[in-house]
Protein backbone atom coordinates (compact mmCIF):
# COMPACT_ATOMS: atom_id res chain seq x y z
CA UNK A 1 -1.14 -2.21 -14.86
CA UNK A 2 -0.84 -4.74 -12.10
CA UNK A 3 0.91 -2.37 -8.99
CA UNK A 4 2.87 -4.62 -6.96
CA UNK A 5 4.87 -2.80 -4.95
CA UNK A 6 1.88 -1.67 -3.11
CA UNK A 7 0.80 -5.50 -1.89
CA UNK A 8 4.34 -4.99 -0.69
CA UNK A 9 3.36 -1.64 1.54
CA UNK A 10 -0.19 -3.45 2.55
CA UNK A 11 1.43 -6.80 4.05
CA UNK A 12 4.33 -4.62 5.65
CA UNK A 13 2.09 -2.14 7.06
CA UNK A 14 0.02 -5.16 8.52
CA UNK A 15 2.91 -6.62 9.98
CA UNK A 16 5.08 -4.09 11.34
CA UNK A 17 2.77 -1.09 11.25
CA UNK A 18 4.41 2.41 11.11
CA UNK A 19 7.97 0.88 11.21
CA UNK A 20 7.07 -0.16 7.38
CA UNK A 21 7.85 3.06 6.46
CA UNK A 22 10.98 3.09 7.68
CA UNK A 23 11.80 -0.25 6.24
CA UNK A 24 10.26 0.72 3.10
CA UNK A 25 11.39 4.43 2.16
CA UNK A 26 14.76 3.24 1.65
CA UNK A 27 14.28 1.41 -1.48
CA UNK A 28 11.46 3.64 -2.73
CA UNK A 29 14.31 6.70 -2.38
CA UNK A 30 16.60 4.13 -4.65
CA UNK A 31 13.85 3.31 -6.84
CA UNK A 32 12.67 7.36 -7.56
CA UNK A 33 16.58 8.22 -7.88
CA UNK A 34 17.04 5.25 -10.53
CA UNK A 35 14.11 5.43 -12.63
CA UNK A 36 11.60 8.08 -11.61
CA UNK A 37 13.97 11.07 -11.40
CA UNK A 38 11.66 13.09 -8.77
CA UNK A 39 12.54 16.40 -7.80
CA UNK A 40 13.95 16.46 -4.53
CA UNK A 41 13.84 19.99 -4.02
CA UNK A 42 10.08 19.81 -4.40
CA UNK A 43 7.57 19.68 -1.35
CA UNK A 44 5.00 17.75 -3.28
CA UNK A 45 8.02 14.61 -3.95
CA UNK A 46 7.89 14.52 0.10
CA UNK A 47 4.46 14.79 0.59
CA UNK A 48 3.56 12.50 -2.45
CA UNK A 49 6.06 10.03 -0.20
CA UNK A 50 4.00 10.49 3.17
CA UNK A 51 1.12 9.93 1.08
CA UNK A 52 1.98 6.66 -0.25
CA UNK A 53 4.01 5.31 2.14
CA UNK A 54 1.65 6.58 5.13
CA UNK A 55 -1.75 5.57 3.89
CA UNK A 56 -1.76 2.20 4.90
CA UNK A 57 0.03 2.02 8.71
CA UNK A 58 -2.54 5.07 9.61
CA UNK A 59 -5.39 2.88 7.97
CA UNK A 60 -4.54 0.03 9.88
CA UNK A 61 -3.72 2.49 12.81
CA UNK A 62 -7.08 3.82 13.05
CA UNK A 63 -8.54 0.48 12.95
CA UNK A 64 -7.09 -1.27 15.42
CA UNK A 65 -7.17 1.73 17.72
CA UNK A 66 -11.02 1.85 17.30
CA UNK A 67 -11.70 -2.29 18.03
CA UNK A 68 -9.54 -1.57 21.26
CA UNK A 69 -12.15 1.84 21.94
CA UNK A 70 -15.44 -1.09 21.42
CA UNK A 71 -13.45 -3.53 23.25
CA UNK A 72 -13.68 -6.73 21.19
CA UNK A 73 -12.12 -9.79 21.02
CA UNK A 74 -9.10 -10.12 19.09
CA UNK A 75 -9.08 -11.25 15.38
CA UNK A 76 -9.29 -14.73 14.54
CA UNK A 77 -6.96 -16.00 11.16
CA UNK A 78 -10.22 -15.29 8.22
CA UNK A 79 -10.91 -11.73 10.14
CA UNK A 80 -6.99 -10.71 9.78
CA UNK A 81 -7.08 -11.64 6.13
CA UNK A 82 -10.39 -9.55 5.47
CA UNK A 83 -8.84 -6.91 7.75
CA UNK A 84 -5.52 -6.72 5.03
CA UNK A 85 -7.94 -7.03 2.00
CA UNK A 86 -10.48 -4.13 3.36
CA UNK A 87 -7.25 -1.89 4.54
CA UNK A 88 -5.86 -2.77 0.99
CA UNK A 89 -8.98 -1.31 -0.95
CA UNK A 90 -9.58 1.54 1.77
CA UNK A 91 -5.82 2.76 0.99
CA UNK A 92 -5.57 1.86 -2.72
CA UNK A 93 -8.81 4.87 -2.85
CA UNK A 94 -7.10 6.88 -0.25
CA UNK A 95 -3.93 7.04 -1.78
CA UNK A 96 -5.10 7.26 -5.92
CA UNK A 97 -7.58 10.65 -4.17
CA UNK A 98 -4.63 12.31 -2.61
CA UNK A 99 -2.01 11.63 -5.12
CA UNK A 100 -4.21 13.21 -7.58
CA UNK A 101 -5.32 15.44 -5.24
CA UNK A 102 -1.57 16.85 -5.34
CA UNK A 103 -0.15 16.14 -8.97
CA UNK A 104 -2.79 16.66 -11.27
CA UNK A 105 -3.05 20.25 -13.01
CA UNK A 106 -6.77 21.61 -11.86
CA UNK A 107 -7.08 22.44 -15.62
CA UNK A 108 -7.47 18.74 -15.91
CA UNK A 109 -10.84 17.70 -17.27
CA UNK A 110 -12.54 16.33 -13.92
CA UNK A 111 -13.91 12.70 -16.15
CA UNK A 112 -10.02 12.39 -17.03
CA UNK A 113 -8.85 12.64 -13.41
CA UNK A 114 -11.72 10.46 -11.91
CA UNK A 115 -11.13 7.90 -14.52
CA UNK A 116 -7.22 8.20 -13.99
CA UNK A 117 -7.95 7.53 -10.21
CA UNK A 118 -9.89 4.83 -10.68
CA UNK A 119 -7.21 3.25 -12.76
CA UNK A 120 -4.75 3.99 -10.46
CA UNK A 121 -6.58 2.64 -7.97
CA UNK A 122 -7.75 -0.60 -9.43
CA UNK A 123 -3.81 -1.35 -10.24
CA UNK A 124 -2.79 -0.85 -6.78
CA UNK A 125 -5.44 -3.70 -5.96
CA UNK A 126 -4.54 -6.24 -8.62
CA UNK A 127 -1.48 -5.47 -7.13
CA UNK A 128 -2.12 -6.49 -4.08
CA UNK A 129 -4.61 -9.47 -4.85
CA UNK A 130 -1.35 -10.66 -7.53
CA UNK A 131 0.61 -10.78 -4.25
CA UNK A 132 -1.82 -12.45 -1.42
CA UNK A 133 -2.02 -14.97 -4.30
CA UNK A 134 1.76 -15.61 -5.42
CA UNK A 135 2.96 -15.45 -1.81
CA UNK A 136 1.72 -18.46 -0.22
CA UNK A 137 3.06 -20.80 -3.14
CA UNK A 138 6.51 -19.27 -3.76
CA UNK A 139 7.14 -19.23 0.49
CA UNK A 140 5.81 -23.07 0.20
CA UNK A 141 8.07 -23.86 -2.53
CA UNK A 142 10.91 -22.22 -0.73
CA UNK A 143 10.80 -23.23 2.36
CA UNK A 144 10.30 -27.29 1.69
CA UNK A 145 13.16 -26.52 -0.50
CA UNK A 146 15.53 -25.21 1.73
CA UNK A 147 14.30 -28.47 4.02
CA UNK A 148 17.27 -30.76 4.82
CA UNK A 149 16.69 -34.24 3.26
């Protein structure tokens, strides 16, 4: 399955950095009342929202914070889009570990759950790759066509 809500958290977490969450968790409280049904008297519906909605701005958090401790220059253009991609893949792992970390019986056969993480994981990155690539095309399209003749 192609996951692309979670290009959505990347490129939001890129841009706007722990405020994503707040711009985010709105809809993703809409979507999980609508057609998830999570129990919101549960911890582990909170915490499985921290994890996923979390991952990312701390990624690119702890990142940033450690190029300003070595003191480099800042990114050009090809390093912020290799920064997004690497973030991406860091918190597609991150967040497939911790989710199953969290929600998966520990009667589950260990192959099943690494091969049910891996899935998960690899659909959050389609996800994301399906967006960096759709993006640019649909804003072009929109944009020259909301250009006054």
């Amino acid at each position: 399955m192609i996951y692309l809500p979670f290009g959505i958290k990347i490129i939001s977490a890129f841009f706007e950095g722990w405020r994503s969450i707040l711009y985010l968790l709105p809809g993703a409280i809409l979507a999980s009342v609508l057609f998830i049904d999570l129990p919101w008297g549960s911890s582990r519906t909170y915490i499985s929202l921290c994890i996923s909605y979390g991952t990312a701005p701390f990624i690119f958090s702890a990142i940033d914070w450690a190029s300003r401790c070595g003191h480099h220059v800042p990114p050009s253009p090809e390093l912020s889009w290799r920064k997004l991609i690497a973030v991406g893949f860091l918190s597609s792992i991150m967040i497939s570990l911790l989710i199953h970390i969290f929600y998966v019986p520990h009667d589950t056969a260990s192959f099943d759950l690494r091969l049910n993480a891996i899935k998960f994981a690899l659909g959050d990155m389609l996800g994301l790759i399906a967006v960096l690539a759709l993006l640019p095309p649909v804003l072009n399209f929109v944009l020259h066509r909301a250009k006054p003749n």
